[in-house]
PDB file of N, CA and C in Angstrom:
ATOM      1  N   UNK A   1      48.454 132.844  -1.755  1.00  0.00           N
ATOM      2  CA  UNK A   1      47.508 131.804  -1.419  1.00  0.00           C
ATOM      3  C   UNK A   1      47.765 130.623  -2.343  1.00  0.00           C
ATOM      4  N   UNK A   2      47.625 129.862  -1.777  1.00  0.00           N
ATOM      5  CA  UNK A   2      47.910 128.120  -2.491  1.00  0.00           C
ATOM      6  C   UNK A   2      46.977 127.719  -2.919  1.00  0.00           C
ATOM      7  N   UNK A   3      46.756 127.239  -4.402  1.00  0.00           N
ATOM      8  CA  UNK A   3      45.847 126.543  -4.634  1.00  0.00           C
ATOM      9  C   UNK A   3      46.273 125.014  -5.193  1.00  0.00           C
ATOM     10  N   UNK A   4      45.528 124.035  -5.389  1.00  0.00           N
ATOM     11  CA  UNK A   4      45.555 123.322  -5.410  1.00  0.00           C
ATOM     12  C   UNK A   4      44.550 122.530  -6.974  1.00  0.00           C
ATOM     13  N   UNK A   5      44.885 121.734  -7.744  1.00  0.00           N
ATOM     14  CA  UNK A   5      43.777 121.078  -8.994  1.00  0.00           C
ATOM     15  C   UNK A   5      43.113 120.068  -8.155  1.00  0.00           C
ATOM     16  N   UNK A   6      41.679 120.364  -8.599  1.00  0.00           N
ATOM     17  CA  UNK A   6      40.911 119.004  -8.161  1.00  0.00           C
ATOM     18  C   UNK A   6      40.388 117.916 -10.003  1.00  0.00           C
ATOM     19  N   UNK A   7      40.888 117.137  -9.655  1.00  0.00           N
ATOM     20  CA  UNK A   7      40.491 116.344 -11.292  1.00  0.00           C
ATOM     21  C   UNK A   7      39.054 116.066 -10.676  1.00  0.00           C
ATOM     22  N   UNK A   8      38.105 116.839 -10.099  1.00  0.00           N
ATOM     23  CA  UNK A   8      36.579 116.393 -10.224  1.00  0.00           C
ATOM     24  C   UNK A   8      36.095 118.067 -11.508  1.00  0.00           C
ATOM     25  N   UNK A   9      36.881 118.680 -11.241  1.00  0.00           N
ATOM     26  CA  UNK A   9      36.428 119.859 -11.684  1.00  0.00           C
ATOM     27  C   UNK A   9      36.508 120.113 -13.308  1.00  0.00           C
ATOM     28  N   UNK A  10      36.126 121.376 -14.240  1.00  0.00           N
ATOM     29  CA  UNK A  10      36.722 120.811 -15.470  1.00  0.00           C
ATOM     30  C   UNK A  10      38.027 121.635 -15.656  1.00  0.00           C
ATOM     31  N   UNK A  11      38.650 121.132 -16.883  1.00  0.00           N
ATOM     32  CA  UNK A  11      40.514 121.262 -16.503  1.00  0.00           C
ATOM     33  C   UNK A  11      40.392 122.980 -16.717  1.00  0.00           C
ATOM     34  N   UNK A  12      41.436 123.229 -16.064  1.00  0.00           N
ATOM     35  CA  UNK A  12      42.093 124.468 -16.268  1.00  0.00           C
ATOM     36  C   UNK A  12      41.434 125.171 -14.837  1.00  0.00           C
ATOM     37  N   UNK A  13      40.331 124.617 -14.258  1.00  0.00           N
ATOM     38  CA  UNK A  13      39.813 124.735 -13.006  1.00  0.00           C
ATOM     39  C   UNK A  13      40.525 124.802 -11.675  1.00  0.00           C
ATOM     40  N   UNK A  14      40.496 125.535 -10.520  1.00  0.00           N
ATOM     41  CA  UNK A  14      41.768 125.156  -9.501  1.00  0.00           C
ATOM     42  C   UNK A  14      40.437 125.551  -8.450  1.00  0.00           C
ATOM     43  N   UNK A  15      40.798 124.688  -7.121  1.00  0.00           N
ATOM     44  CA  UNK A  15      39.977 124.814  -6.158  1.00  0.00           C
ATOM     45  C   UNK A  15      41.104 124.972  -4.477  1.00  0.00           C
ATOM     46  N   UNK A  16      40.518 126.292  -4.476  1.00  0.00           N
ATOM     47  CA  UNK A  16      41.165 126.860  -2.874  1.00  0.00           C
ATOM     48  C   UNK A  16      41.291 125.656  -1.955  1.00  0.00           C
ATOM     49  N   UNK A  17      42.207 125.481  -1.057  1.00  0.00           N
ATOM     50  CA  UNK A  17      42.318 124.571  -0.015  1.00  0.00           C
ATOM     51  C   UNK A  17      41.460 125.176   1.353  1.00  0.00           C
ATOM     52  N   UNK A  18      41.440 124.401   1.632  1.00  0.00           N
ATOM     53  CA  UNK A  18      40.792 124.528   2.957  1.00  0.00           C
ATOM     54  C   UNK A  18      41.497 126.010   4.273  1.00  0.00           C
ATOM     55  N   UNK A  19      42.692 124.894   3.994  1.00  0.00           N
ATOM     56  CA  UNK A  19      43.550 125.995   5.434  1.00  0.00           C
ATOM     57  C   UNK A  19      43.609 127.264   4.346  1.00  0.00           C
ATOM     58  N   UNK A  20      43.960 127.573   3.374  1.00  0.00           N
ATOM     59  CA  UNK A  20      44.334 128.645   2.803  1.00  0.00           C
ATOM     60  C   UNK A  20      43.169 129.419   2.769  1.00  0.00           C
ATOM     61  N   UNK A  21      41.808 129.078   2.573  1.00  0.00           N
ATOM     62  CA  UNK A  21      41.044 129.788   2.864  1.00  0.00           C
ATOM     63  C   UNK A  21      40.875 130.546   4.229  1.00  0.00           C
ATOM     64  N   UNK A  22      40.848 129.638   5.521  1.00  0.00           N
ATOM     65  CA  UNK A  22      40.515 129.875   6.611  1.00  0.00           C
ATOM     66  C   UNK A  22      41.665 130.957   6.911  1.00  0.00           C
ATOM     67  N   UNK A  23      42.697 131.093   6.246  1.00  0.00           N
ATOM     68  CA  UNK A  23      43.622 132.444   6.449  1.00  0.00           C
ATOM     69  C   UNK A  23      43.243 133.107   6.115  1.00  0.00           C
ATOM     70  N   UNK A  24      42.487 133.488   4.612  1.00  0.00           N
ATOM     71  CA  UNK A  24      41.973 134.588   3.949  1.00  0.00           C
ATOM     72  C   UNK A  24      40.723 135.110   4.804  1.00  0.00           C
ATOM     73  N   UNK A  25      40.002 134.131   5.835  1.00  0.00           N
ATOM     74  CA  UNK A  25      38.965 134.955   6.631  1.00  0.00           C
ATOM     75  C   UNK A  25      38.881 136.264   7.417  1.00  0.00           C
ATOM     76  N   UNK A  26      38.492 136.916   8.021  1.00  0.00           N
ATOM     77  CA  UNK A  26      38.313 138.013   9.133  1.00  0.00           C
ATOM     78  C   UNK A  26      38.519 137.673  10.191  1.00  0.00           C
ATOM     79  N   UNK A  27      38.875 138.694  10.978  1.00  0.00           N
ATOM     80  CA  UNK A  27      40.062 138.465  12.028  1.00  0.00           C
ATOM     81  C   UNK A  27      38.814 137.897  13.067  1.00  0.00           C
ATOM     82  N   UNK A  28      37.395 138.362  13.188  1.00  0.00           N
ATOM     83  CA  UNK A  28      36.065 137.363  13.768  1.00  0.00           C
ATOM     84  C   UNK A  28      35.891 136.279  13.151  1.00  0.00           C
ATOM     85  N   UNK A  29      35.867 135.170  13.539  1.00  0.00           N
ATOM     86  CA  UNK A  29      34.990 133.755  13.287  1.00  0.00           C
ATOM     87  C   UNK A  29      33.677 134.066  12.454  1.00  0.00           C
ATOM     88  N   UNK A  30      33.324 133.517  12.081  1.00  0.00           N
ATOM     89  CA  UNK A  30      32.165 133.543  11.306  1.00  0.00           C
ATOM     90  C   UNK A  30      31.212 132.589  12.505  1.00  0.00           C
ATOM     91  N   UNK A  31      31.419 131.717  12.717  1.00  0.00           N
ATOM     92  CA  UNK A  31      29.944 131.276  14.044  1.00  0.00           C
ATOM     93  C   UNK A  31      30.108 132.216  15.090  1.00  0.00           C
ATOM     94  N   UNK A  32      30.814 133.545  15.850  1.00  0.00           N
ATOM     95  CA  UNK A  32      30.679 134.621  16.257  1.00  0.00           C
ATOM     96  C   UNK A  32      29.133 134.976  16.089  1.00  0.00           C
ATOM     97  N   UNK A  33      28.958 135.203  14.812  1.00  0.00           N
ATOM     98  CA  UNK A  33      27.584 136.492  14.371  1.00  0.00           C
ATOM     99  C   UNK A  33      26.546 135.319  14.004  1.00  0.00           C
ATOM    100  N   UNK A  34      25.464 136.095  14.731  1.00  0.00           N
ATOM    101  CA  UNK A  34      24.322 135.837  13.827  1.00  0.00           C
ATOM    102  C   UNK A  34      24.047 135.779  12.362  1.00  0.00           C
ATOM    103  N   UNK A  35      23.463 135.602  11.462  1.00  0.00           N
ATOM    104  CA  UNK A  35      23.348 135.150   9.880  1.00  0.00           C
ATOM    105  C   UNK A  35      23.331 136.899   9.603  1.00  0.00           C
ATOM    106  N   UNK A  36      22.597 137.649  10.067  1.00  0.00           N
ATOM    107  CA  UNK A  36      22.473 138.728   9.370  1.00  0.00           C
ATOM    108  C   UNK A  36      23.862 139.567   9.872  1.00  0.00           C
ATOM    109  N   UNK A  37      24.372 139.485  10.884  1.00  0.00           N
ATOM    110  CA  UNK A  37      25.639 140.637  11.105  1.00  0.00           C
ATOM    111  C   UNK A  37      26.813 139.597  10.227  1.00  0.00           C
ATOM    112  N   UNK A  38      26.876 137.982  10.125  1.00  0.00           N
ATOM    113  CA  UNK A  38      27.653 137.334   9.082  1.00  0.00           C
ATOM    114  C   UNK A  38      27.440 138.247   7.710  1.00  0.00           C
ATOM    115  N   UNK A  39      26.645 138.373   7.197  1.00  0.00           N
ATOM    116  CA  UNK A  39      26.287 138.800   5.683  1.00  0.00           C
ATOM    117  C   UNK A  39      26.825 140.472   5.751  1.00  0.00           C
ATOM    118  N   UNK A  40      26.576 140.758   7.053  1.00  0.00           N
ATOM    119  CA  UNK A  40      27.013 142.602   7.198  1.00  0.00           C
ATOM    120  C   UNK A  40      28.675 142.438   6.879  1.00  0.00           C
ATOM    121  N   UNK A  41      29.163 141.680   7.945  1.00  0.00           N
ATOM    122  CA  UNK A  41      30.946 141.500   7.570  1.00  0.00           C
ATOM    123  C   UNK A  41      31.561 140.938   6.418  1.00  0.00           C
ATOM    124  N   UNK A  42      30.657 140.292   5.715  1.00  0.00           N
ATOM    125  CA  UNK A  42      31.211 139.329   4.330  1.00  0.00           C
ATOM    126  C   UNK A  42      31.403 140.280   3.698  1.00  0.00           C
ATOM    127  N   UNK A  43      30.215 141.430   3.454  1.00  0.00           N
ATOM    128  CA  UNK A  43      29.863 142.687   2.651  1.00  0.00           C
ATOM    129  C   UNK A  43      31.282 143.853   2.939  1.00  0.00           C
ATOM    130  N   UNK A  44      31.282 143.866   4.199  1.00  0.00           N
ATOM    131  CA  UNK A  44      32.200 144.803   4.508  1.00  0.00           C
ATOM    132  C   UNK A  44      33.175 144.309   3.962  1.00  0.00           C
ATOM    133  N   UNK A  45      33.499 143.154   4.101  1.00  0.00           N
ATOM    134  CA  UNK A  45      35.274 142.557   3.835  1.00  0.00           C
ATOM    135  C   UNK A  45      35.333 142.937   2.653  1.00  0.00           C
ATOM    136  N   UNK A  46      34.006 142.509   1.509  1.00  0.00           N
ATOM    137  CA  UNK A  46      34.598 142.771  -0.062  1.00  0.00           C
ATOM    138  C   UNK A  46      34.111 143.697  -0.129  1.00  0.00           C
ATOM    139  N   UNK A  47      33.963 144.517   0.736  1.00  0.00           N
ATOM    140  CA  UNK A  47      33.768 146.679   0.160  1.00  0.00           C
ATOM    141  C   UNK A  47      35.234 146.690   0.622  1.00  0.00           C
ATOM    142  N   UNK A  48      35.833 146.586   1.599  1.00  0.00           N
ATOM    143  CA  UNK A  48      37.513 147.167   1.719  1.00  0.00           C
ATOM    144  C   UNK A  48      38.208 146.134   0.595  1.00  0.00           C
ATOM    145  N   UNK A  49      38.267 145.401   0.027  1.00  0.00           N
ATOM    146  CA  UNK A  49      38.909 144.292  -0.804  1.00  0.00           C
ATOM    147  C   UNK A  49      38.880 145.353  -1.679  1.00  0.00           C
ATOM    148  N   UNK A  50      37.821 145.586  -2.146  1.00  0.00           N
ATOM    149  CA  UNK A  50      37.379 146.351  -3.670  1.00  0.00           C
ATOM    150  C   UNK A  50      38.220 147.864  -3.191  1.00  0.00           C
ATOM    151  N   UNK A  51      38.514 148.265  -2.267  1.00  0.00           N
ATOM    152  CA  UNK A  51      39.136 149.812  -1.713  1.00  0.00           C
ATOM    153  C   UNK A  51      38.385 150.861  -1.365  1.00  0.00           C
ATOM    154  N   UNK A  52      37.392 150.263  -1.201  1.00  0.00           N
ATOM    155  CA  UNK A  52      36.226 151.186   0.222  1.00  0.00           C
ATOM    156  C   UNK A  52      35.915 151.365   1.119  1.00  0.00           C
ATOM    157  N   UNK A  53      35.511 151.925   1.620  1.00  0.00           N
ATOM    158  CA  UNK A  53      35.180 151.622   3.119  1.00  0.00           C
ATOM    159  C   UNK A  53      33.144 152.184   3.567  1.00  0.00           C
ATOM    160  N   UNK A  54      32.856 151.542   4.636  1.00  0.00           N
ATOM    161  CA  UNK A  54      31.329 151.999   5.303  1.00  0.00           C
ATOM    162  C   UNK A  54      31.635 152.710   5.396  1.00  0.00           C
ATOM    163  N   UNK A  55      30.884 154.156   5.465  1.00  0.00           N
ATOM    164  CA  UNK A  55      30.442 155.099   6.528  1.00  0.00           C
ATOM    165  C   UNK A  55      29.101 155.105   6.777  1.00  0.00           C
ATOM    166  N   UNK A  56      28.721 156.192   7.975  1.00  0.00           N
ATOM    167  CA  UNK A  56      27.552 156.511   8.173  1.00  0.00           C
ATOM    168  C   UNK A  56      27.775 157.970   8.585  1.00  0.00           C
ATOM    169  N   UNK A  57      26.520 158.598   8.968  1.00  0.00           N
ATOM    170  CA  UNK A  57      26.413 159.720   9.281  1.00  0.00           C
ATOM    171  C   UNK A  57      26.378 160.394  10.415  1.00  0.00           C
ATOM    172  N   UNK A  58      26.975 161.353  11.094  1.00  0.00           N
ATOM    173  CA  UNK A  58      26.936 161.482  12.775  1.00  0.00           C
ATOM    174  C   UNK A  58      25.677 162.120  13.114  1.00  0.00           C
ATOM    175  N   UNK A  59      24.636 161.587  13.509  1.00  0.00           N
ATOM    176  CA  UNK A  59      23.467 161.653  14.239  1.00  0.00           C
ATOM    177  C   UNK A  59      23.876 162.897  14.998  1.00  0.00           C
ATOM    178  N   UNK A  60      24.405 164.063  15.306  1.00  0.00           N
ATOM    179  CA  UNK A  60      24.452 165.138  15.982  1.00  0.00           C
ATOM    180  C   UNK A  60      25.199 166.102  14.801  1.00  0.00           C
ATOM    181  N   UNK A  61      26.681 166.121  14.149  1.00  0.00           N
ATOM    182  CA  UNK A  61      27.054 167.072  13.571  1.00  0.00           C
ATOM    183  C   UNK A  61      26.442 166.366  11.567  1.00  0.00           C
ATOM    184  N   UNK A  62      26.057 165.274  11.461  1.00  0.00           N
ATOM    185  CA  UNK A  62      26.167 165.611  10.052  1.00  0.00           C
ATOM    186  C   UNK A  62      27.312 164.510   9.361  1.00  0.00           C
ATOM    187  N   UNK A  63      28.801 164.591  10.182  1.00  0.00           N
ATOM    188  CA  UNK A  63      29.811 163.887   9.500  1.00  0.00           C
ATOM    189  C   UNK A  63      30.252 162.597   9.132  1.00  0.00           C
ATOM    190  N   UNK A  64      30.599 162.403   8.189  1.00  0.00           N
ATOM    191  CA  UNK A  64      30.853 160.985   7.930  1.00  0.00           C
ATOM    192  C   UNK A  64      31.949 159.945   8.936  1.00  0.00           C
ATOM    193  N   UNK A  65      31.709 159.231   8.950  1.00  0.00           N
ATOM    194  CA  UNK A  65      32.026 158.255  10.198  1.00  0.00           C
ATOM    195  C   UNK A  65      32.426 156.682   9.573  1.00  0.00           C
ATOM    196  N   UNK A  66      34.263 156.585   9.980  1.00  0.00           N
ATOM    197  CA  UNK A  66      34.183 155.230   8.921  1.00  0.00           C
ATOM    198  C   UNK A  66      35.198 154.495  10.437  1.00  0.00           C
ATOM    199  N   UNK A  67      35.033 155.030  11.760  1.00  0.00           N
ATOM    200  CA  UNK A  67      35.664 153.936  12.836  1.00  0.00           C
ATOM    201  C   UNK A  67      34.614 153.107  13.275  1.00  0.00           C
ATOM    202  N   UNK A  68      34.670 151.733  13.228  1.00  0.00           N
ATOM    203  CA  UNK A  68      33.837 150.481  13.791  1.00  0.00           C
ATOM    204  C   UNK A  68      32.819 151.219  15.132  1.00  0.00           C
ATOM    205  N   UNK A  69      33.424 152.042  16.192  1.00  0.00           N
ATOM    206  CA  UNK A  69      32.461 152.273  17.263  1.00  0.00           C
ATOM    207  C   UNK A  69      31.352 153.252  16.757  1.00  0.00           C
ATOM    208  N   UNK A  70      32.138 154.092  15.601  1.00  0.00           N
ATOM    209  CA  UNK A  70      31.172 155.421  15.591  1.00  0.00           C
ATOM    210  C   UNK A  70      30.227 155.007  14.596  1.00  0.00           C
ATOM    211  N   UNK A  71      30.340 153.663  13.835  1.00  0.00           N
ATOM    212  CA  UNK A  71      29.083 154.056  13.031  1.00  0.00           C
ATOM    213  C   UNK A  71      28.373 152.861  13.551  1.00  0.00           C
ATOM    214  N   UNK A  72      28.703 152.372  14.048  1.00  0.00           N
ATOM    215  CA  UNK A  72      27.617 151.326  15.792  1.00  0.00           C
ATOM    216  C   UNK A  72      26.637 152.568  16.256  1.00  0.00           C
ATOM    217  N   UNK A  73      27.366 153.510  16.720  1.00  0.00           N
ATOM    218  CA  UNK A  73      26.678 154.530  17.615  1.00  0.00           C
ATOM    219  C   UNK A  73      26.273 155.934  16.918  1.00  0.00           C
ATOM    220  N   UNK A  74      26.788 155.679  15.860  1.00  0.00           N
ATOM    221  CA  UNK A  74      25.857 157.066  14.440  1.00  0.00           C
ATOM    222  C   UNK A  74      26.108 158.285  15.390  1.00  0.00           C
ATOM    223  N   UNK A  75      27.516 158.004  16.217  1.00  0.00           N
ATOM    224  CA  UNK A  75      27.847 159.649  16.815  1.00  0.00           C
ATOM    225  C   UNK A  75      29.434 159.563  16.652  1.00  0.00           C
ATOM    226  N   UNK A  76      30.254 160.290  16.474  1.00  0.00           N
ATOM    227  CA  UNK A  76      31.605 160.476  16.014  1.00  0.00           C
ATOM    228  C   UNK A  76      32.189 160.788  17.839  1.00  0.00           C
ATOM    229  N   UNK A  77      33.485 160.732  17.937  1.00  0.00           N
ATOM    230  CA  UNK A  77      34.422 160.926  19.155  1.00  0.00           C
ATOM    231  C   UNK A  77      34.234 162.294  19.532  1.00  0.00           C
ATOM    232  N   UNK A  78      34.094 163.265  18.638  1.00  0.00           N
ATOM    233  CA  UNK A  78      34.002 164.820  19.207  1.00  0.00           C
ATOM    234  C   UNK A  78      32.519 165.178  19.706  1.00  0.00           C
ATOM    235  N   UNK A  79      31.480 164.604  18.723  1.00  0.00           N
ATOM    236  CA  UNK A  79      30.165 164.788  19.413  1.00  0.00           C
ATOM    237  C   UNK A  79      29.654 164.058  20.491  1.00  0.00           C
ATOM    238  N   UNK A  80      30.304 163.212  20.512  1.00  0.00           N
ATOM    239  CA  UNK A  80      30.007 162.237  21.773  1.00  0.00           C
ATOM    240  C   UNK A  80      30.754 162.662  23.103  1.00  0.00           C
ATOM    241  N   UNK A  81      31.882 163.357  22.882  1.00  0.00           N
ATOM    242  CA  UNK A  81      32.536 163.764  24.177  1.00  0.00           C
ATOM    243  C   UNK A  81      31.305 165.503  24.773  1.00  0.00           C
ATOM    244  N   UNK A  82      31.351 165.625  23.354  1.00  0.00           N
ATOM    245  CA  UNK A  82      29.949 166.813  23.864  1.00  0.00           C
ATOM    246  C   UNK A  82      28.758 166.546  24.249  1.00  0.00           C
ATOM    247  N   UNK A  83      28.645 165.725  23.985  1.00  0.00           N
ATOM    248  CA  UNK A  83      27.265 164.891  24.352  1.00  0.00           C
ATOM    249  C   UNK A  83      27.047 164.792  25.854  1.00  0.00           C
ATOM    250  N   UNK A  84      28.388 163.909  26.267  1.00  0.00           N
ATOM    251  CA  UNK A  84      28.528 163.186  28.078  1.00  0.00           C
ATOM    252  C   UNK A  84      28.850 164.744  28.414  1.00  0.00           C
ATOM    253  N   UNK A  85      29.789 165.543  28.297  1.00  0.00           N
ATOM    254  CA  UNK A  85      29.887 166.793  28.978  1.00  0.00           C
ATOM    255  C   UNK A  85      28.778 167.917  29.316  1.00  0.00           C
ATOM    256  N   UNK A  86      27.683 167.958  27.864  1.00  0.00           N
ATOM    257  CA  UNK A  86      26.426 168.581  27.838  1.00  0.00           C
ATOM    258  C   UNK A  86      25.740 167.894  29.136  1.00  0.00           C
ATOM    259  N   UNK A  87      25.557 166.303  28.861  1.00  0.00           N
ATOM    260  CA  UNK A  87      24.757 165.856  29.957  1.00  0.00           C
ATOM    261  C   UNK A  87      24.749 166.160  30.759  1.00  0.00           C
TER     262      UNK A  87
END
């Protein structure tokens, strides 16, 4: 990433460029989300930055759940295929 000196700042100071930022964003837009799912993805981005990840819990077996659909739906791919088949 490129940075750039701004002489408004004090020295030894460096201020991100514009485009170089807008690369460092998420692969969603930010005017996409509402303010509160914005603040959910900012969070997420610097939990994987830092080398973490969300989970949640599967609402039927118990298990931890770290794919984007399953912790939307607090049910994992195996309980959910049991789920529609039970139905």
């Amino acid at each position: 990433m490129q940075t750039e000196e701004n002489p408004g700042v004090q020295t030894g100071a460096l201020e991100i460029s514009g485009r170089d930022n807008l690369e460092s964003t998420a692969l969603t837009p930010s005017w996409v989300f509402d303010p509160d799912e914005r603040q959910f993805h900012e969070l997420e981005a610097k939990v994987r930055e830092a080398g973490f990840r969300l989970a949640v819990r599967c609402r039927v077996c118990g298990s931890w759940l770290v794919a984007d659909r399953s912790r939307t739906e607090h049910i994992g791919p195996v309980c959910r295929g049991r789920v529609s088949v039970d139905a």
